[in-house]
N, C-alpha and C. Protein backbone atom coordinates (compact mmCIF):
# COMPACT_ATOMS: atom_id res chain seq x y z
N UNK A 1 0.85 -1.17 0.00
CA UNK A 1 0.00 0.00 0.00
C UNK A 1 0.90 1.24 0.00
N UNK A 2 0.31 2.21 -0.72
CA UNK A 2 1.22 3.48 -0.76
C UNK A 2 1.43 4.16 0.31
N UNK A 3 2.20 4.80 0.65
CA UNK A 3 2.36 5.91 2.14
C UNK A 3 0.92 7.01 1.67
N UNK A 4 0.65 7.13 2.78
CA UNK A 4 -0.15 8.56 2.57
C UNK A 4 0.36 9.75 3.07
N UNK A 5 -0.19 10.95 3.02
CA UNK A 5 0.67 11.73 3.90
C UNK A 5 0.37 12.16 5.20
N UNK A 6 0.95 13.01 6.06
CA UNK A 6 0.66 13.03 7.24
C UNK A 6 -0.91 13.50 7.58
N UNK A 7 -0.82 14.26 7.07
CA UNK A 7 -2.53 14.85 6.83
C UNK A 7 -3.48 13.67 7.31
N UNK A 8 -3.43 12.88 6.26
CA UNK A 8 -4.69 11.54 6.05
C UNK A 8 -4.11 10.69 8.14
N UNK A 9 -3.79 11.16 8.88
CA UNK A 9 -2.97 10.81 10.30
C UNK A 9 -3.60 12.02 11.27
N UNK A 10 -4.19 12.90 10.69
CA UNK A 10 -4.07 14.23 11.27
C UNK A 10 -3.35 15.05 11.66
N UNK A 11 -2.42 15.06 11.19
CA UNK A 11 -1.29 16.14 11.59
C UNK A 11 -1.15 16.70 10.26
N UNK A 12 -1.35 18.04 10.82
CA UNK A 12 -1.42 19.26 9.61
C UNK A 12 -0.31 19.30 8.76
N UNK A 13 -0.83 20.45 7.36
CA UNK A 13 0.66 20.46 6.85
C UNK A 13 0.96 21.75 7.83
N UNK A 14 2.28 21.97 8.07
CA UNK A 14 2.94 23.20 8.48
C UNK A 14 3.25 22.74 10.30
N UNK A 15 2.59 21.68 10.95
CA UNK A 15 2.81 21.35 12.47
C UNK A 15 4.25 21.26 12.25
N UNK A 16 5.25 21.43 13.34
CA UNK A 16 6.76 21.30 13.23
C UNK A 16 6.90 20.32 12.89
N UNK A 17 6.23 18.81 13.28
CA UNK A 17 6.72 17.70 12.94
C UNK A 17 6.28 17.17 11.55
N UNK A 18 5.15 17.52 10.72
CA UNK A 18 4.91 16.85 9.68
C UNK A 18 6.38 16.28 8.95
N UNK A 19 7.02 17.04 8.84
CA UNK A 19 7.93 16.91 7.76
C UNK A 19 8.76 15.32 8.37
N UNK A 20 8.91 15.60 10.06
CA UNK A 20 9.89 14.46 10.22
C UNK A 20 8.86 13.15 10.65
N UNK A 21 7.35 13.14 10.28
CA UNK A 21 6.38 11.88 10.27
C UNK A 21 6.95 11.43 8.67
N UNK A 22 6.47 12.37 7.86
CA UNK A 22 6.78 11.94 6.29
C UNK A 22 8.24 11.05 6.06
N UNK A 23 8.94 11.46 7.00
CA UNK A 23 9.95 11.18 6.60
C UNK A 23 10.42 9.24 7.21
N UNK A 24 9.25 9.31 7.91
CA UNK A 24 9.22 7.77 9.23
C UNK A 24 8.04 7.52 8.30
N UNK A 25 6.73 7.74 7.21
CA UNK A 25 5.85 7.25 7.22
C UNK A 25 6.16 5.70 6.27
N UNK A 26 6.34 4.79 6.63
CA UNK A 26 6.30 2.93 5.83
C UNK A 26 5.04 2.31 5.36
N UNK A 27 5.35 1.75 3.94
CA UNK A 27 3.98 1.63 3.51
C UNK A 27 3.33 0.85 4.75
N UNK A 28 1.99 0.47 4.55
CA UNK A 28 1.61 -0.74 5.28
C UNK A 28 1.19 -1.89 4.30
N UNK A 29 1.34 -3.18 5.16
CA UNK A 29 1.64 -4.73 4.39
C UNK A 29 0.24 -4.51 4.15
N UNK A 30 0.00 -4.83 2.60
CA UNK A 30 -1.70 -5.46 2.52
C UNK A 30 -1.93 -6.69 2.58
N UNK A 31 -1.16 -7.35 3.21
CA UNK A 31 -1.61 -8.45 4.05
C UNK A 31 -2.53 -8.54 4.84
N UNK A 32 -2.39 -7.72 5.83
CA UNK A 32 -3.37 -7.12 6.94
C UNK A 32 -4.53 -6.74 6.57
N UNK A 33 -4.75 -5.67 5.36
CA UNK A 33 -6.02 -5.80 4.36
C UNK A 33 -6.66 -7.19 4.33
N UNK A 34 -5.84 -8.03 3.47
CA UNK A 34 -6.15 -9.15 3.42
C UNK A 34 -6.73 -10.52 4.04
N UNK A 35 -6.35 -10.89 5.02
CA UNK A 35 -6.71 -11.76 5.86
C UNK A 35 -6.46 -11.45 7.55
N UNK A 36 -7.85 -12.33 7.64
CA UNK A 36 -8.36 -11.92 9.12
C UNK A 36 -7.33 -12.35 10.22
N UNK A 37 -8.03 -11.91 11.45
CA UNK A 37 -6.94 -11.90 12.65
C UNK A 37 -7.55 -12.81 13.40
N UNK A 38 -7.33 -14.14 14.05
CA UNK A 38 -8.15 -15.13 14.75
C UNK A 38 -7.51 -15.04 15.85
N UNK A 39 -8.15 -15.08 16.99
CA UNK A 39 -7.86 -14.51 18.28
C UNK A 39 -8.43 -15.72 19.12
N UNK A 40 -7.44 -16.83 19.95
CA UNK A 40 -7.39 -17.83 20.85
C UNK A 40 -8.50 -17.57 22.00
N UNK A 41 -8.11 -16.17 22.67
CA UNK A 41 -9.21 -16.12 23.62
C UNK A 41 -10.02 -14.52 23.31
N UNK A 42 -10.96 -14.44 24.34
CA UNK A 42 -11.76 -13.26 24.37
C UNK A 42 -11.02 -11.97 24.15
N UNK A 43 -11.40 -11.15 23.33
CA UNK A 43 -10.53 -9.49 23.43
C UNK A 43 -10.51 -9.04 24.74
N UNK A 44 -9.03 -8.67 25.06
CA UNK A 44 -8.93 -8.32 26.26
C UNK A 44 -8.42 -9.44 27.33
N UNK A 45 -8.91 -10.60 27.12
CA UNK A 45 -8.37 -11.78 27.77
C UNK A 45 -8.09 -11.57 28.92
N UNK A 46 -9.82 -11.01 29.42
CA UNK A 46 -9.99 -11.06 31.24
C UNK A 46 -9.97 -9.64 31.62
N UNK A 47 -9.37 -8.70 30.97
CA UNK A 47 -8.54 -7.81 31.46
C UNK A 47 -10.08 -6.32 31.00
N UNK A 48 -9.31 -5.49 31.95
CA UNK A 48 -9.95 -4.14 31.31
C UNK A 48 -9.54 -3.92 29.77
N UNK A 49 -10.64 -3.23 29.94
CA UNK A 49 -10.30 -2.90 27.84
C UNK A 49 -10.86 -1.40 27.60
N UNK A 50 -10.12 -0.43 27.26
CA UNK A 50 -10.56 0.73 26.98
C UNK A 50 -10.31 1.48 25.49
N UNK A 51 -11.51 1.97 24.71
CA UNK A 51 -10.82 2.53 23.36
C UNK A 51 -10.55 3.79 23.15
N UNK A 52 -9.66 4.21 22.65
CA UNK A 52 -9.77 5.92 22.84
C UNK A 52 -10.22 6.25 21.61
N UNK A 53 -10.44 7.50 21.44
CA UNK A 53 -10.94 7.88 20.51
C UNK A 53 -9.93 9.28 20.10
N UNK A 54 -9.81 8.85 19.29
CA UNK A 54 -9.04 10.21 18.40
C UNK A 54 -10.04 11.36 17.68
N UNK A 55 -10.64 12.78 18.41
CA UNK A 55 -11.99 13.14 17.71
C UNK A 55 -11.55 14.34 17.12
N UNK A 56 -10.18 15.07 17.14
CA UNK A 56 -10.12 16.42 15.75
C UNK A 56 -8.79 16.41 15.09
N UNK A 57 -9.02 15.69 13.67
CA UNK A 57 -10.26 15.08 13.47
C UNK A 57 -10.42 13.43 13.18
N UNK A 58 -11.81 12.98 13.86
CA UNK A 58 -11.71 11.73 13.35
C UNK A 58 -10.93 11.30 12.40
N UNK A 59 -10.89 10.21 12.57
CA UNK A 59 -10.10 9.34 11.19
C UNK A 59 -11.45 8.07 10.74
N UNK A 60 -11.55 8.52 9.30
CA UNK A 60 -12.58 8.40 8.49
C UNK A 60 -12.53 6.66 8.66
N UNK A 61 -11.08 6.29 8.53
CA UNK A 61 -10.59 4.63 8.43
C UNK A 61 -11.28 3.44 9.94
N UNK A 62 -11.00 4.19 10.69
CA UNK A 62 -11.75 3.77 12.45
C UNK A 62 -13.21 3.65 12.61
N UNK A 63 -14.01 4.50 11.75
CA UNK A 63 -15.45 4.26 12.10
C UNK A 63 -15.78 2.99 12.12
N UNK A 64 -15.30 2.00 11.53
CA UNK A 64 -16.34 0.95 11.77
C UNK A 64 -15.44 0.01 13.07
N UNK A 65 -14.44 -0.04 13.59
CA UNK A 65 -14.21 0.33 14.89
C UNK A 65 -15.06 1.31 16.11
N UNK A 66 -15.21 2.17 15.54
CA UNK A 66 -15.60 2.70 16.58
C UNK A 66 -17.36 2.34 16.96
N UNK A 67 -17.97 2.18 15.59
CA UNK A 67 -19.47 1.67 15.60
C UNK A 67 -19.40 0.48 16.40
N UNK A 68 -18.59 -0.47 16.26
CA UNK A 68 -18.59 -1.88 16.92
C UNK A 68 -18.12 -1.68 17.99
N UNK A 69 -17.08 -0.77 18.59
CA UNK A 69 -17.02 -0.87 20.34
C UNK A 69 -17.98 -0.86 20.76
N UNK A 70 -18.82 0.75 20.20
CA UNK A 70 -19.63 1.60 20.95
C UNK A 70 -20.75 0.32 21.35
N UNK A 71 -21.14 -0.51 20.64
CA UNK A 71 -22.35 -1.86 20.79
C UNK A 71 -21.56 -2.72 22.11
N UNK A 72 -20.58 -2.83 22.33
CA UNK A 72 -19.79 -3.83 22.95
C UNK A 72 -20.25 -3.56 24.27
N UNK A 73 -20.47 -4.34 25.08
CA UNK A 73 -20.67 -4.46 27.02
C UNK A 73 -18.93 -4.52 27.24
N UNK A 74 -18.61 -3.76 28.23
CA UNK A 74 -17.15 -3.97 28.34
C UNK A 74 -16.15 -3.23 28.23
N UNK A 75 -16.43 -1.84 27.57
CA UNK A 75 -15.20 -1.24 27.32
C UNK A 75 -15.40 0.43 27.70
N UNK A 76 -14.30 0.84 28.37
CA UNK A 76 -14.71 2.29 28.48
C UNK A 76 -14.04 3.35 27.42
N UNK A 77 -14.73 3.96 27.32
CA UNK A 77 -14.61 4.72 26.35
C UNK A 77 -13.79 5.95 26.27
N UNK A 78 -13.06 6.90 25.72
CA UNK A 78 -12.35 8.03 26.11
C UNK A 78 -11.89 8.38 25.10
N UNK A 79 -11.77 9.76 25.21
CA UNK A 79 -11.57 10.65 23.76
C UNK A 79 -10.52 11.68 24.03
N UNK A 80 -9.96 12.01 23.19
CA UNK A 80 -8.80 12.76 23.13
C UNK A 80 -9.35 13.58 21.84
N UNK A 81 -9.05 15.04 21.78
CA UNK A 81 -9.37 15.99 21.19
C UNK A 81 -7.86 16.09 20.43
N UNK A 82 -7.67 15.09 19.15
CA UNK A 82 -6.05 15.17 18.84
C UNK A 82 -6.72 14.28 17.47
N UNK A 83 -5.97 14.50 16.49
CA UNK A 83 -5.72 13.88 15.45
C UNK A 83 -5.18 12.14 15.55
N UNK A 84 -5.07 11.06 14.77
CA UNK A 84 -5.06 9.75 14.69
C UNK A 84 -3.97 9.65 15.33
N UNK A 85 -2.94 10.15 14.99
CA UNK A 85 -1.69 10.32 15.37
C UNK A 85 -1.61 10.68 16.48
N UNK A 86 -1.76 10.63 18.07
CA UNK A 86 -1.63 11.30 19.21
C UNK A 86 -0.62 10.96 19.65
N UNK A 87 0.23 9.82 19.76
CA UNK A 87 1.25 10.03 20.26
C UNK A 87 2.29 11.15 20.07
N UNK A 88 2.37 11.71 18.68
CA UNK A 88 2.97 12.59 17.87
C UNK A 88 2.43 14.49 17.95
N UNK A 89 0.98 14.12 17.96
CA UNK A 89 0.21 15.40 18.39
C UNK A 89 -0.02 15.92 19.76
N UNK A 90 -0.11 14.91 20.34
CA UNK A 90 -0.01 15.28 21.90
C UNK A 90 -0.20 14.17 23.01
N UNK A 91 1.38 14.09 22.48
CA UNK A 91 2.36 13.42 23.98
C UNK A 91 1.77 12.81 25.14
N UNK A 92 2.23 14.32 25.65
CA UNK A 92 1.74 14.51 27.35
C UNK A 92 -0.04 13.84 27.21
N UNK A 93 -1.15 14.73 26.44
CA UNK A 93 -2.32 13.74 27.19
C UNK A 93 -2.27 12.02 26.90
N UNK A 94 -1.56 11.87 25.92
CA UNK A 94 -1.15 9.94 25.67
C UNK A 94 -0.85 9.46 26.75
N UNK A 95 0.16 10.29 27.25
CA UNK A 95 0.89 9.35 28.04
C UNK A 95 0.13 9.68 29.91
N UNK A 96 -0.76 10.45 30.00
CA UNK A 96 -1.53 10.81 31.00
C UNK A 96 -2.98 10.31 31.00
N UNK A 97 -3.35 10.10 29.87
CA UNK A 97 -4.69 8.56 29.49
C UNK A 97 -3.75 7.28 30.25
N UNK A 98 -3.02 7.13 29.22
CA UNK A 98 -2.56 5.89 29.88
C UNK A 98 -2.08 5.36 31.18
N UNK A 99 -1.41 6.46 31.64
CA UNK A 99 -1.16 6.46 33.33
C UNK A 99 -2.77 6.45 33.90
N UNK A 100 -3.88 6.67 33.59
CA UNK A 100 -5.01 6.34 34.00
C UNK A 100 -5.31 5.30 34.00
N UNK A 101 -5.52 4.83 32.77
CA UNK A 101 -6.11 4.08 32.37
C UNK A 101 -5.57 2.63 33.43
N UNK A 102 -3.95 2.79 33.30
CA UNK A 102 -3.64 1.37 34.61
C UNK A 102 -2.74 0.89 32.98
């Protein structure tokens, strides 16, 4: 599959980092397109399970992720006001969800 650019990730053109994402972005295997993922035990396997949500702006690719959590018994939910990319867009709340989260 072709690289896309940072944009289609949410990170603007002109953010300081676009240039050095473009420069890390690797196609992805369409393998993964391709064939499914079979999973031994239950998602989560016992454990808490939480999805975040990446909401400015969504990423168009996740909705049907996100339609199928939202149905799910089990998972808490949480949103971050950051582009797909959050580790890259903002750090600090990533890494302060996750110190929550456990």
């Amino acid at each position: 599959m072709p690289t896309p650019p940072p944009t289609a990730f949410g990170i603007p053109e002109g953010h300081s980092l676009t240039d050095w994402v473009r420069r890390r972005i690797t196609p992805h295997p369409a393998g993964t397109y391709e064939s499914g993922l079979k999973l031994e035990h239950p998602l989560g396997n016992g454990r808490p399970r939480t999805y975040v949500v990446c909401t400015n702006p969504l990423h168009p690719p996740m909705a049907g992720a996100r339609e199928w959590v939202a149905k799910q018994d089990g998972w808490a939910w949480q949103e971050l006001a950051t582009g797909h990319d959050a580790m890259i867009l903002a750090p600090t709340e990533v890494a302060l969800l996750l110190s929550a989260v456990g």
